[in-house]
PDB file of N, CA and C in Angstrom:
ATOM      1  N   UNK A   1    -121.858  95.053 -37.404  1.00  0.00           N
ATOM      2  CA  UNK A   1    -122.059  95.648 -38.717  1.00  0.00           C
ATOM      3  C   UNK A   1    -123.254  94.965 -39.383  1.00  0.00           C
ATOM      4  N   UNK A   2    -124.538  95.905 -39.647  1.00  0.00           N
ATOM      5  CA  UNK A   2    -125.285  95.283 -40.589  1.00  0.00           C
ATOM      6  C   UNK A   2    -125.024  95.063 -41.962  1.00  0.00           C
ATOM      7  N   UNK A   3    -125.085  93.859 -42.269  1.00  0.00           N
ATOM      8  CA  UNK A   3    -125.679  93.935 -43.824  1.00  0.00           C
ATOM      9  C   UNK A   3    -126.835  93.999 -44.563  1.00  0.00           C
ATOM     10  N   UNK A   4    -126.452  94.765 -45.755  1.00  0.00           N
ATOM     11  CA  UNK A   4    -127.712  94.767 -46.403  1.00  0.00           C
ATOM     12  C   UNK A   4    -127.735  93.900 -47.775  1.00  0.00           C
ATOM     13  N   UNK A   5    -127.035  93.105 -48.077  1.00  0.00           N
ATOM     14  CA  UNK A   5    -126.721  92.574 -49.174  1.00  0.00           C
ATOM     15  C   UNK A   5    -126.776  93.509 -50.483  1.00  0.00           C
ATOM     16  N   UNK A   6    -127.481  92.875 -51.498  1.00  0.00           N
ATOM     17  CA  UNK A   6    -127.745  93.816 -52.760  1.00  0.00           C
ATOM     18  C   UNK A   6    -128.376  95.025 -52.787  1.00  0.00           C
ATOM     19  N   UNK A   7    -128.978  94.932 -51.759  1.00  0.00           N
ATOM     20  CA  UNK A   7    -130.172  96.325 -51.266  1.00  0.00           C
ATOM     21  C   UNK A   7    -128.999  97.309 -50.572  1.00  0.00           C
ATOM     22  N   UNK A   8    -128.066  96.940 -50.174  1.00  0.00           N
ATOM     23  CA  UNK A   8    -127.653  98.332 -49.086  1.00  0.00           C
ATOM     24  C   UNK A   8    -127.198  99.677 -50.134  1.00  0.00           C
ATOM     25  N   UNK A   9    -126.971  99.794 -51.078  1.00  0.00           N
ATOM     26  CA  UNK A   9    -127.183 101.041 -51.774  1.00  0.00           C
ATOM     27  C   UNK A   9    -128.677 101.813 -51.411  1.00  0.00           C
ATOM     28  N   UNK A  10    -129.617 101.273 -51.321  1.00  0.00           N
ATOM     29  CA  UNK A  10    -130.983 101.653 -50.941  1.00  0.00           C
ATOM     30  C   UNK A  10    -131.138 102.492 -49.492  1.00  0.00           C
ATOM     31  N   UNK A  11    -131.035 103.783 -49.252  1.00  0.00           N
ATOM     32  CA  UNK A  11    -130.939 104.104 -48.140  1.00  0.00           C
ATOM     33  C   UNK A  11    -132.587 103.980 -47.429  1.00  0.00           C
ATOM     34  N   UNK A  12    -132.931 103.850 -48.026  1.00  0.00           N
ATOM     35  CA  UNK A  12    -134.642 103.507 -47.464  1.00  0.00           C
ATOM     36  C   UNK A  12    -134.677 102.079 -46.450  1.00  0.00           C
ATOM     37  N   UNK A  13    -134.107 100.656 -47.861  1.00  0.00           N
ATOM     38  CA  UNK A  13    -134.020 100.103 -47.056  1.00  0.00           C
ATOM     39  C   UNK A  13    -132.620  99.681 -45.766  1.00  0.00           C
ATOM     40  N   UNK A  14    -132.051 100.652 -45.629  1.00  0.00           N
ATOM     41  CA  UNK A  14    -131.118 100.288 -44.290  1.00  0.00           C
ATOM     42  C   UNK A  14    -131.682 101.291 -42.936  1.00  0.00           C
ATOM     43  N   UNK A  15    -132.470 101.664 -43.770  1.00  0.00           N
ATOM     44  CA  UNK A  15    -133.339 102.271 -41.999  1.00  0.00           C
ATOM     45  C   UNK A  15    -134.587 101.362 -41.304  1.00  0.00           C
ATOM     46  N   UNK A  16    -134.620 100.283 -42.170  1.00  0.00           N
ATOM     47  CA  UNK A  16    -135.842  98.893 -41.876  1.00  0.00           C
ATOM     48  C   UNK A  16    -135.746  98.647 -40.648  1.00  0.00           C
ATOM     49  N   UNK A  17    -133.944  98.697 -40.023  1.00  0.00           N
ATOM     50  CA  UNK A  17    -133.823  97.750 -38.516  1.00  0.00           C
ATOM     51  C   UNK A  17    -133.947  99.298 -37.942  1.00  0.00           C
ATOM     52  N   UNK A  18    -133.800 100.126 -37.915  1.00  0.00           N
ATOM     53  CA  UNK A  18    -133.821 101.050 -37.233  1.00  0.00           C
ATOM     54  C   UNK A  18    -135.644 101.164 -36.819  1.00  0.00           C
ATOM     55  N   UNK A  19    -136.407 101.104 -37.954  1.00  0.00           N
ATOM     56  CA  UNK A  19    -137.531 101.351 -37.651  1.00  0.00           C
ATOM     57  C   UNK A  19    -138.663 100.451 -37.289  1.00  0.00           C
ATOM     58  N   UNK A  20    -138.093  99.075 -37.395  1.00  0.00           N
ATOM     59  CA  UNK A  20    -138.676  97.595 -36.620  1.00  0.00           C
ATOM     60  C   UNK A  20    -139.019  97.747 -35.563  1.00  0.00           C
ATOM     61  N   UNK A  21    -137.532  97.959 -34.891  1.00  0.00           N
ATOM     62  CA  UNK A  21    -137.980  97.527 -32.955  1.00  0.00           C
ATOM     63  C   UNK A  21    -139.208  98.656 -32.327  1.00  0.00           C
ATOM     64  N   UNK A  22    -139.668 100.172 -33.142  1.00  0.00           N
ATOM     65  CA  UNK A  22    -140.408 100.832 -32.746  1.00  0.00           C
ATOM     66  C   UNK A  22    -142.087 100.619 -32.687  1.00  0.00           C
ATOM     67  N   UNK A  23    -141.803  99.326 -34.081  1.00  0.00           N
ATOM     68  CA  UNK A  23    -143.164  99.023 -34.333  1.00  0.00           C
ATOM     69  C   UNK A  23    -143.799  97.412 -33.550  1.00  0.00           C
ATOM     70  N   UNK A  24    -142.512  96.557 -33.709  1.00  0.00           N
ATOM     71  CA  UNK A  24    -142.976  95.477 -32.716  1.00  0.00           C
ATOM     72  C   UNK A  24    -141.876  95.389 -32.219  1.00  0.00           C
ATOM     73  N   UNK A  25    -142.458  94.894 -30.523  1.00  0.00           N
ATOM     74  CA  UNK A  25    -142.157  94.525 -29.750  1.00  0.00           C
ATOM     75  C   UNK A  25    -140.682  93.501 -29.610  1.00  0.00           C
ATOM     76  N   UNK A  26    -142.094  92.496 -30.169  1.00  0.00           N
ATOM     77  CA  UNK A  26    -141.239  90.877 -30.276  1.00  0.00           C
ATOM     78  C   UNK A  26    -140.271  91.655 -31.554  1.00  0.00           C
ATOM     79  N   UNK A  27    -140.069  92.158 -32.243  1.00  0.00           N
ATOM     80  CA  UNK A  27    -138.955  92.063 -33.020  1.00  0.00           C
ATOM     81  C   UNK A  27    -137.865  92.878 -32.267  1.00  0.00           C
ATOM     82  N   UNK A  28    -137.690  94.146 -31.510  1.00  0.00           N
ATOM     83  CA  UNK A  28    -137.367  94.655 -30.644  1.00  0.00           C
ATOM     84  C   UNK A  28    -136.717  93.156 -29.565  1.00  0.00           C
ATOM     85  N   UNK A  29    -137.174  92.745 -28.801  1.00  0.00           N
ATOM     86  CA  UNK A  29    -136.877  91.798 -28.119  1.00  0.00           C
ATOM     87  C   UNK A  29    -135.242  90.916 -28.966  1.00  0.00           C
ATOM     88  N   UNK A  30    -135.747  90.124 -29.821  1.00  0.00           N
ATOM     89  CA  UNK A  30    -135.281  89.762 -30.830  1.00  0.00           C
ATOM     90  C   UNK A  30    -133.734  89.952 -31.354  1.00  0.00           C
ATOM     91  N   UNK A  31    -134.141  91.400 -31.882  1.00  0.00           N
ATOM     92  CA  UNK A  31    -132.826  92.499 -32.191  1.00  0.00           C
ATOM     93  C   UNK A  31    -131.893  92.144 -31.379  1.00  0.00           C
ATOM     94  N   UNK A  32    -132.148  92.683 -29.956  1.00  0.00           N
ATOM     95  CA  UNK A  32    -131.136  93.226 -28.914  1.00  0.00           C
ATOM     96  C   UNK A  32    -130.728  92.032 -28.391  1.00  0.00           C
ATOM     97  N   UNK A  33    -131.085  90.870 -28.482  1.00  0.00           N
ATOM     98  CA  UNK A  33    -130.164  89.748 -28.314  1.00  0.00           C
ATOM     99  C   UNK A  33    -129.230  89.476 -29.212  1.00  0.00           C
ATOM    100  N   UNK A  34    -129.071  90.042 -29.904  1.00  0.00           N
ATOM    101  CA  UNK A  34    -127.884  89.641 -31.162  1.00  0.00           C
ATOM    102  C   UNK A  34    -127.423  88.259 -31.608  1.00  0.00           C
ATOM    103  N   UNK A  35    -128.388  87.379 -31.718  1.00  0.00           N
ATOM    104  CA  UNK A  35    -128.061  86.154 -31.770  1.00  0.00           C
ATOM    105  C   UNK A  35    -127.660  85.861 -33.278  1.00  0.00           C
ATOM    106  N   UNK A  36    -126.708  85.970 -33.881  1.00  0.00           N
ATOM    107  CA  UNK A  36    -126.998  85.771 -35.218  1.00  0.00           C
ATOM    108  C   UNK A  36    -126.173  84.231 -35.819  1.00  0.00           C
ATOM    109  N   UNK A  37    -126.454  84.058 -36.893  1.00  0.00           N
ATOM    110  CA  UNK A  37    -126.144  82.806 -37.312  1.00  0.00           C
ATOM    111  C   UNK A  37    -125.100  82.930 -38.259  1.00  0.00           C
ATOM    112  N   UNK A  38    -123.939  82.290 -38.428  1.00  0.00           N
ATOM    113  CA  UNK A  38    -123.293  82.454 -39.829  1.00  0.00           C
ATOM    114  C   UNK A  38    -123.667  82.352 -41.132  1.00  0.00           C
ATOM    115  N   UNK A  39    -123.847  83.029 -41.943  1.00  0.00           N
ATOM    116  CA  UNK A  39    -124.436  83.395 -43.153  1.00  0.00           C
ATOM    117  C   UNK A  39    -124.032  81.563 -43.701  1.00  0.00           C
ATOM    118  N   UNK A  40    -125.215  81.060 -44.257  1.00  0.00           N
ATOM    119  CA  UNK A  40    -125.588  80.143 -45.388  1.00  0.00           C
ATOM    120  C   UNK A  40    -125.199  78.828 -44.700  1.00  0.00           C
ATOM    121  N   UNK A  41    -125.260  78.731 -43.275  1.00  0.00           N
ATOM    122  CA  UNK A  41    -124.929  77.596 -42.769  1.00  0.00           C
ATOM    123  C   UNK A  41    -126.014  77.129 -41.875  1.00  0.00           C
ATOM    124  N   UNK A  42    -126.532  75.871 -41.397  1.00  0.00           N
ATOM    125  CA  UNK A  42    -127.442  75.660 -40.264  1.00  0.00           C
ATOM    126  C   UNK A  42    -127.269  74.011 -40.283  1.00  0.00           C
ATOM    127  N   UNK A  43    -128.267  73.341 -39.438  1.00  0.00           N
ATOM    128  CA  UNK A  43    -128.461  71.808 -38.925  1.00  0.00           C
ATOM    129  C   UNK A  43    -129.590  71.509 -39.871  1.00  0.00           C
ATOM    130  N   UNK A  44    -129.601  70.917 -40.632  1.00  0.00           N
ATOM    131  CA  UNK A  44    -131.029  70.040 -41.141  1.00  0.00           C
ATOM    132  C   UNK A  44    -131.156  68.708 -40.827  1.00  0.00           C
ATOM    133  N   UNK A  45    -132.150  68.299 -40.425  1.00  0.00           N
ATOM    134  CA  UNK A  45    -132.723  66.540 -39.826  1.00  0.00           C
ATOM    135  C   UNK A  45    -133.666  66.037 -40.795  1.00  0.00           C
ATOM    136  N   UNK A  46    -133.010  65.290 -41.501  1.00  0.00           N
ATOM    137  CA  UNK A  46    -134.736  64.846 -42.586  1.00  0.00           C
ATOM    138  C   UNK A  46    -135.022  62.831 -41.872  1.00  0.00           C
ATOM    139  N   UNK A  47    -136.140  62.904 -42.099  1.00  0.00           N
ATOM    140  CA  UNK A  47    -136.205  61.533 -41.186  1.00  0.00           C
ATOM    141  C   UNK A  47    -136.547  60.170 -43.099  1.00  0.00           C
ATOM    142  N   UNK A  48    -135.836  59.927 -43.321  1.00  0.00           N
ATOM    143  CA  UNK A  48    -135.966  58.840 -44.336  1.00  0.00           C
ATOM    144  C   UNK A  48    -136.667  57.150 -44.228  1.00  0.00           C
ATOM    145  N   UNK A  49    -137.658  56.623 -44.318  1.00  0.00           N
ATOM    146  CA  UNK A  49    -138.515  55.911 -44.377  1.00  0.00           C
ATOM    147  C   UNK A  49    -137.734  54.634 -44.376  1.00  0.00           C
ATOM    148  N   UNK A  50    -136.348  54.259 -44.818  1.00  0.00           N
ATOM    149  CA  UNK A  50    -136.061  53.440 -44.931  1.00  0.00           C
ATOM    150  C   UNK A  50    -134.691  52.857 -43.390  1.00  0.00           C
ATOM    151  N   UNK A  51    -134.019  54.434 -43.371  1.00  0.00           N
ATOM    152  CA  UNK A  51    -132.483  54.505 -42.922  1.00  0.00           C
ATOM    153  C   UNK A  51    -132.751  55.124 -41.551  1.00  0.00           C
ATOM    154  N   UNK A  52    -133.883  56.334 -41.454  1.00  0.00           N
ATOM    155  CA  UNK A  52    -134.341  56.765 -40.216  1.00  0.00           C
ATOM    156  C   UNK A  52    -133.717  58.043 -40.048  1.00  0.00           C
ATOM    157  N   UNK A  53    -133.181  58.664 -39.002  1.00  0.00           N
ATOM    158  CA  UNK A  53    -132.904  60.241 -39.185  1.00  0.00           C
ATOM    159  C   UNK A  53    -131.327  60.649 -39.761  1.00  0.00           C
ATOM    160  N   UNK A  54    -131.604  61.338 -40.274  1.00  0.00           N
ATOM    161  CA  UNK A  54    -130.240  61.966 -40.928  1.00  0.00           C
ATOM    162  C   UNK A  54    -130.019  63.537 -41.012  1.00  0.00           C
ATOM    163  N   UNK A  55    -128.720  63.401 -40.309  1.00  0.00           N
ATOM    164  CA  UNK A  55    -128.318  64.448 -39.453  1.00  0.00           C
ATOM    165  C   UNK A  55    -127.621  65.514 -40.792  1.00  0.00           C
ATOM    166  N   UNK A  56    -127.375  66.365 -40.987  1.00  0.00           N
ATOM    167  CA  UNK A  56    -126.226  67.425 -42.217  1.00  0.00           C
ATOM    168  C   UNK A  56    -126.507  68.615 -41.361  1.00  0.00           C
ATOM    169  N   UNK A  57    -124.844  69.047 -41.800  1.00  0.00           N
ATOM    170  CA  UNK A  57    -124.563  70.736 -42.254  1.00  0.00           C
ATOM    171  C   UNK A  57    -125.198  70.801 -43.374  1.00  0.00           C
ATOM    172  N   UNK A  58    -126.124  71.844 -43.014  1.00  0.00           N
ATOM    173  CA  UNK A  58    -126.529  72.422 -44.914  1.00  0.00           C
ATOM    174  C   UNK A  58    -125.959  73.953 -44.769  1.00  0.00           C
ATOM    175  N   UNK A  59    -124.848  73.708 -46.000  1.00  0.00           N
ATOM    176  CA  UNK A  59    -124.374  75.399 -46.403  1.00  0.00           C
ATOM    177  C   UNK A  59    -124.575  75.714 -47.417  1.00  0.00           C
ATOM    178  N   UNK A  60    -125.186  77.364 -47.598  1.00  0.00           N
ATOM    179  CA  UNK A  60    -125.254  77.682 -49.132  1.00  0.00           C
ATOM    180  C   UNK A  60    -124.461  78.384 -49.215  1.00  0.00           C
ATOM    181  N   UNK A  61    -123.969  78.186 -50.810  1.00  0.00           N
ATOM    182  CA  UNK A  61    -122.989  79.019 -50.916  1.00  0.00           C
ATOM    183  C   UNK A  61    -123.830  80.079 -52.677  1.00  0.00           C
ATOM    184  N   UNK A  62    -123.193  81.076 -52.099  1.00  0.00           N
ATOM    185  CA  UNK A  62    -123.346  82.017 -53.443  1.00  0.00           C
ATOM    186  C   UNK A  62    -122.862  82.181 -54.446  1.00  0.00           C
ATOM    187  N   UNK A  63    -122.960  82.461 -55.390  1.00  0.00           N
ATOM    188  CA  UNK A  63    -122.313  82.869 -56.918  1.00  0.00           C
ATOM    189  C   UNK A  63    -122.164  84.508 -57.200  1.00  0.00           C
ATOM    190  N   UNK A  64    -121.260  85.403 -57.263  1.00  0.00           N
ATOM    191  CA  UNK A  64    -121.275  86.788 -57.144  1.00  0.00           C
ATOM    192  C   UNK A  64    -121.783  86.769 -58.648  1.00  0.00           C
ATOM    193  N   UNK A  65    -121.455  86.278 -59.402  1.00  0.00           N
ATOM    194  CA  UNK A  65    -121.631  86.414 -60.895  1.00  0.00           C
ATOM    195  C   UNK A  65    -123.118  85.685 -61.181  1.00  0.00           C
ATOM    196  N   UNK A  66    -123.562  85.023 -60.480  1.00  0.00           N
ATOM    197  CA  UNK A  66    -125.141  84.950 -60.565  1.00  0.00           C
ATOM    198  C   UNK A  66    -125.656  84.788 -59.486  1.00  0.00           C
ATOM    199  N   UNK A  67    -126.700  86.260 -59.310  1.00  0.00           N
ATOM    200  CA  UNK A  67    -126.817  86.570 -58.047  1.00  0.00           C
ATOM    201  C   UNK A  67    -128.685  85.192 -57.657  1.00  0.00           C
ATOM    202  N   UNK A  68    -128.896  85.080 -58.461  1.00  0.00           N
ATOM    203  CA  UNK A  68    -130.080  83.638 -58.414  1.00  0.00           C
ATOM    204  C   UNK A  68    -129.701  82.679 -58.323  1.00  0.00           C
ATOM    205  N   UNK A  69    -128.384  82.238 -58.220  1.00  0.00           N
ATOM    206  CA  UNK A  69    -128.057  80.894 -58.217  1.00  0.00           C
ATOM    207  C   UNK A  69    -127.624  80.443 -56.660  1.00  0.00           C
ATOM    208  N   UNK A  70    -128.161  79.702 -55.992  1.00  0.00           N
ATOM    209  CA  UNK A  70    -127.609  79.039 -54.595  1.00  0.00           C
ATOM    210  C   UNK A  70    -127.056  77.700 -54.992  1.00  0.00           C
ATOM    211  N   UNK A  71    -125.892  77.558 -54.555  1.00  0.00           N
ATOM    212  CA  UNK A  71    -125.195  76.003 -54.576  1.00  0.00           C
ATOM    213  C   UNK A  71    -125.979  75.653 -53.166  1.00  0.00           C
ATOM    214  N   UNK A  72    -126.482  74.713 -52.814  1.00  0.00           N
ATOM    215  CA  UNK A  72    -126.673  73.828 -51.472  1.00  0.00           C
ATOM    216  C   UNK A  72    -125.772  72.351 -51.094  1.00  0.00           C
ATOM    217  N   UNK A  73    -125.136  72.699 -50.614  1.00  0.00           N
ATOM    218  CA  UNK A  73    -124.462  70.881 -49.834  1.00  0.00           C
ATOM    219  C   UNK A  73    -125.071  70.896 -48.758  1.00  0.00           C
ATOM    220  N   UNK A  74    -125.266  69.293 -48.648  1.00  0.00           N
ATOM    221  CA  UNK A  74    -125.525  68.962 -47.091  1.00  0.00           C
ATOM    222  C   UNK A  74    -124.103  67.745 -46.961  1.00  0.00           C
ATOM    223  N   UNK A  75    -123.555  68.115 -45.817  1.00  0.00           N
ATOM    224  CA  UNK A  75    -122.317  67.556 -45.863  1.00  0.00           C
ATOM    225  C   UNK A  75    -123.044  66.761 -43.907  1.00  0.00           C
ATOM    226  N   UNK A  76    -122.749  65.567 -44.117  1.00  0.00           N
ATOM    227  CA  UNK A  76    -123.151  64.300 -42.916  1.00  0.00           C
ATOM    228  C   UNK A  76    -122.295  64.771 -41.528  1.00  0.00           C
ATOM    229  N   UNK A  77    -123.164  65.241 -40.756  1.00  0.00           N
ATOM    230  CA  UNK A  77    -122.663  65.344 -39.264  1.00  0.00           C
ATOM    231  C   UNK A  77    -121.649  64.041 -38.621  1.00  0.00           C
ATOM    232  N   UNK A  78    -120.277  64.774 -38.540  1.00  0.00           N
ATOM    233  CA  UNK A  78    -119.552  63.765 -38.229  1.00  0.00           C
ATOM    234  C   UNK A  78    -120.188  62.948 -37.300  1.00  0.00           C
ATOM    235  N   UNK A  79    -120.502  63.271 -36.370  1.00  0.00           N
ATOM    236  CA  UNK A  79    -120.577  63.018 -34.924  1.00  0.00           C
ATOM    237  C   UNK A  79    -122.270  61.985 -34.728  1.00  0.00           C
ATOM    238  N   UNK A  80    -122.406  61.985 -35.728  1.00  0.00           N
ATOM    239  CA  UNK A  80    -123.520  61.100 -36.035  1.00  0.00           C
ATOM    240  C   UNK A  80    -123.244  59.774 -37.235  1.00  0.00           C
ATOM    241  N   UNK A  81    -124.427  59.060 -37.281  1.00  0.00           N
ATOM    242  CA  UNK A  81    -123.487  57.675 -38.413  1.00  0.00           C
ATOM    243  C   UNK A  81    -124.548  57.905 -39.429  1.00  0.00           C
ATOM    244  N   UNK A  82    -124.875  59.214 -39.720  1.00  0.00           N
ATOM    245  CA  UNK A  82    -125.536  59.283 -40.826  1.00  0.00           C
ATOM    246  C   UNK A  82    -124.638  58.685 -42.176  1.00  0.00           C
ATOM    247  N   UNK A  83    -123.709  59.495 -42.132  1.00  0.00           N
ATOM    248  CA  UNK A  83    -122.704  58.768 -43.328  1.00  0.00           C
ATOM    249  C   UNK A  83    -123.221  57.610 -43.592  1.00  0.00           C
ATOM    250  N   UNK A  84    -123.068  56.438 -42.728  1.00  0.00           N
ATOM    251  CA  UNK A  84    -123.344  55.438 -42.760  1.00  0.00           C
ATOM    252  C   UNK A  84    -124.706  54.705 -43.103  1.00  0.00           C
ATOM    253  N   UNK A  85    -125.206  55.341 -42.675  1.00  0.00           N
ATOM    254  CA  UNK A  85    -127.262  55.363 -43.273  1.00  0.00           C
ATOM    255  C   UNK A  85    -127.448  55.350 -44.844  1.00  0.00           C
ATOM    256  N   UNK A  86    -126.385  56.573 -45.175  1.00  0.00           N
ATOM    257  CA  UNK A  86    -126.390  56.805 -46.788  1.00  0.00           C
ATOM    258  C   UNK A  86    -125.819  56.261 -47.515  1.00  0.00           C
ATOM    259  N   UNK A  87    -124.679  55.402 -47.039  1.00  0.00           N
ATOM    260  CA  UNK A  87    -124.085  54.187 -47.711  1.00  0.00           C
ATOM    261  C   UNK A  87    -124.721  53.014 -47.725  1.00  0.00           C
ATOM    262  N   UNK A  88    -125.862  52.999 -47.063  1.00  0.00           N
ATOM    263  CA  UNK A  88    -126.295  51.929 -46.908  1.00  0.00           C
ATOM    264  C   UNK A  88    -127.529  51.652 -47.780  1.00  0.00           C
ATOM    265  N   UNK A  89    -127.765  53.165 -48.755  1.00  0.00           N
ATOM    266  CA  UNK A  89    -128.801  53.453 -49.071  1.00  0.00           C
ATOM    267  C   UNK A  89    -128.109  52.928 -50.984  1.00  0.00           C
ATOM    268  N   UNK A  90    -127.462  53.408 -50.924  1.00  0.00           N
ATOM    269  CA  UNK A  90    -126.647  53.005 -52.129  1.00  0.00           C
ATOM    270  C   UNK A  90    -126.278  51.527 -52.397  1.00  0.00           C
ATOM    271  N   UNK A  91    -126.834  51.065 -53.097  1.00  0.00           N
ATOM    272  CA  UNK A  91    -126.418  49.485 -53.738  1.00  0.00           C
ATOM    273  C   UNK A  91    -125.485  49.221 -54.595  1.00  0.00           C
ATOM    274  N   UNK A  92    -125.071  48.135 -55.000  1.00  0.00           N
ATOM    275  CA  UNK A  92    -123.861  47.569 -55.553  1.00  0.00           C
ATOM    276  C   UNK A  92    -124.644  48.010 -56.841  1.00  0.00           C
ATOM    277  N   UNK A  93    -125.222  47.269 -57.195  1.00  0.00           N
ATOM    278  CA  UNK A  93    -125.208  48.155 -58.769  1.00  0.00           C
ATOM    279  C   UNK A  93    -125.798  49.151 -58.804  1.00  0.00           C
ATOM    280  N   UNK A  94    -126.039  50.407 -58.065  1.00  0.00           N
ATOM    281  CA  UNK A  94    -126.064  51.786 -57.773  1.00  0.00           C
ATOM    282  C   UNK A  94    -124.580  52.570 -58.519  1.00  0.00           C
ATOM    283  N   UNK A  95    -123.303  51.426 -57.221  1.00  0.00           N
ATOM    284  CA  UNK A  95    -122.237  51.869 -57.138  1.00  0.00           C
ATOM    285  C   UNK A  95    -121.803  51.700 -58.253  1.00  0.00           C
ATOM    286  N   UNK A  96    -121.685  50.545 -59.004  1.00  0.00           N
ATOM    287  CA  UNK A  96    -121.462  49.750 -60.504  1.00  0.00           C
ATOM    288  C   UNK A  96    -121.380  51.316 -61.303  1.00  0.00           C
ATOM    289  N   UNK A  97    -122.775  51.627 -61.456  1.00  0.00           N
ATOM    290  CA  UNK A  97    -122.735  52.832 -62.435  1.00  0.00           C
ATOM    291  C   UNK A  97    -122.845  53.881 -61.942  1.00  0.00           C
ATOM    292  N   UNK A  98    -122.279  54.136 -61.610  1.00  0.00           N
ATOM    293  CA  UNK A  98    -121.726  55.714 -61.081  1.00  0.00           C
ATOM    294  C   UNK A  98    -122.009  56.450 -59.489  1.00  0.00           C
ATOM    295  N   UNK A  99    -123.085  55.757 -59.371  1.00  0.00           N
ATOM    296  CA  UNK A  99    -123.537  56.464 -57.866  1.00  0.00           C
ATOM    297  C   UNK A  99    -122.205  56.344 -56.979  1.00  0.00           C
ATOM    298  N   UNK A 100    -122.145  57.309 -56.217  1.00  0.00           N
ATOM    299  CA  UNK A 100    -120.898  56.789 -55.123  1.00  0.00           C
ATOM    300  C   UNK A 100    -121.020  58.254 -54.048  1.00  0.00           C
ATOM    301  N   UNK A 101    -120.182  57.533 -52.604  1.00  0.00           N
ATOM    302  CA  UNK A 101    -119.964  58.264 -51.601  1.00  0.00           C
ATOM    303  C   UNK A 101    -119.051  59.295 -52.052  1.00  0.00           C
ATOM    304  N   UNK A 102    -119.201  60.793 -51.899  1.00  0.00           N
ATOM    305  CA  UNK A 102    -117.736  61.480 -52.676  1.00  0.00           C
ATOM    306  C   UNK A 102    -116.650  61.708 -51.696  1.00  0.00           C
ATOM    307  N   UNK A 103    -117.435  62.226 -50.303  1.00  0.00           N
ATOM    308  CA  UNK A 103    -116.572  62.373 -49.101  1.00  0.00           C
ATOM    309  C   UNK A 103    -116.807  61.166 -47.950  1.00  0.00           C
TER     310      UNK A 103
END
């Protein structure tokens, strides 16, 4: 099932994928693998100068009632010791006043 998000009332634009794969190739290619991703989720790696690479889920999440607003978390790849990088990044009197690990 495609979506069209806010646009799919638009019958113009839900004939876009129909009329892609005719015009390129590589998008054609593309299409018919059906690889798709779960909506507002992926891997981000940011490399930090101090702690070194740090691994997250970044998910966005939406607001139906404000359609401009994206919440973003990046929540620490278990399976990595990023957690641990970012605690390490946080100091005692960081922690003192308010800064803190939430999860």
């Amino acid at each position: 099932m495609l979506r069209l998000g806010r646009r799919g009332a638009d019958p113009r634009f839900a004939q876009i994928p129909d009329r892609l794969p005719v015009s390129s190739e590589h998008f054609a290619e593309l299409w018919n693998r059906h690889e798709v991703q779960a909506p507002g989720s992926s891997l981000k790696v940011y490399m930090h100068p101090q702690v070194g690479e740090l691994h997250f889920e970044s998910t966005q999440l939406r607001v139906p009632e404000w359609p401009d607003l994206t919440i973003v978390m990046h929540t620490p790849l278990a399976e990595t010791d990023t957690r641990q990088r970012l605690e390490a990044l946080v100091s005692e009197h960081e922690r003192r006043h308010g800064l803190r690990v939430v999860a």
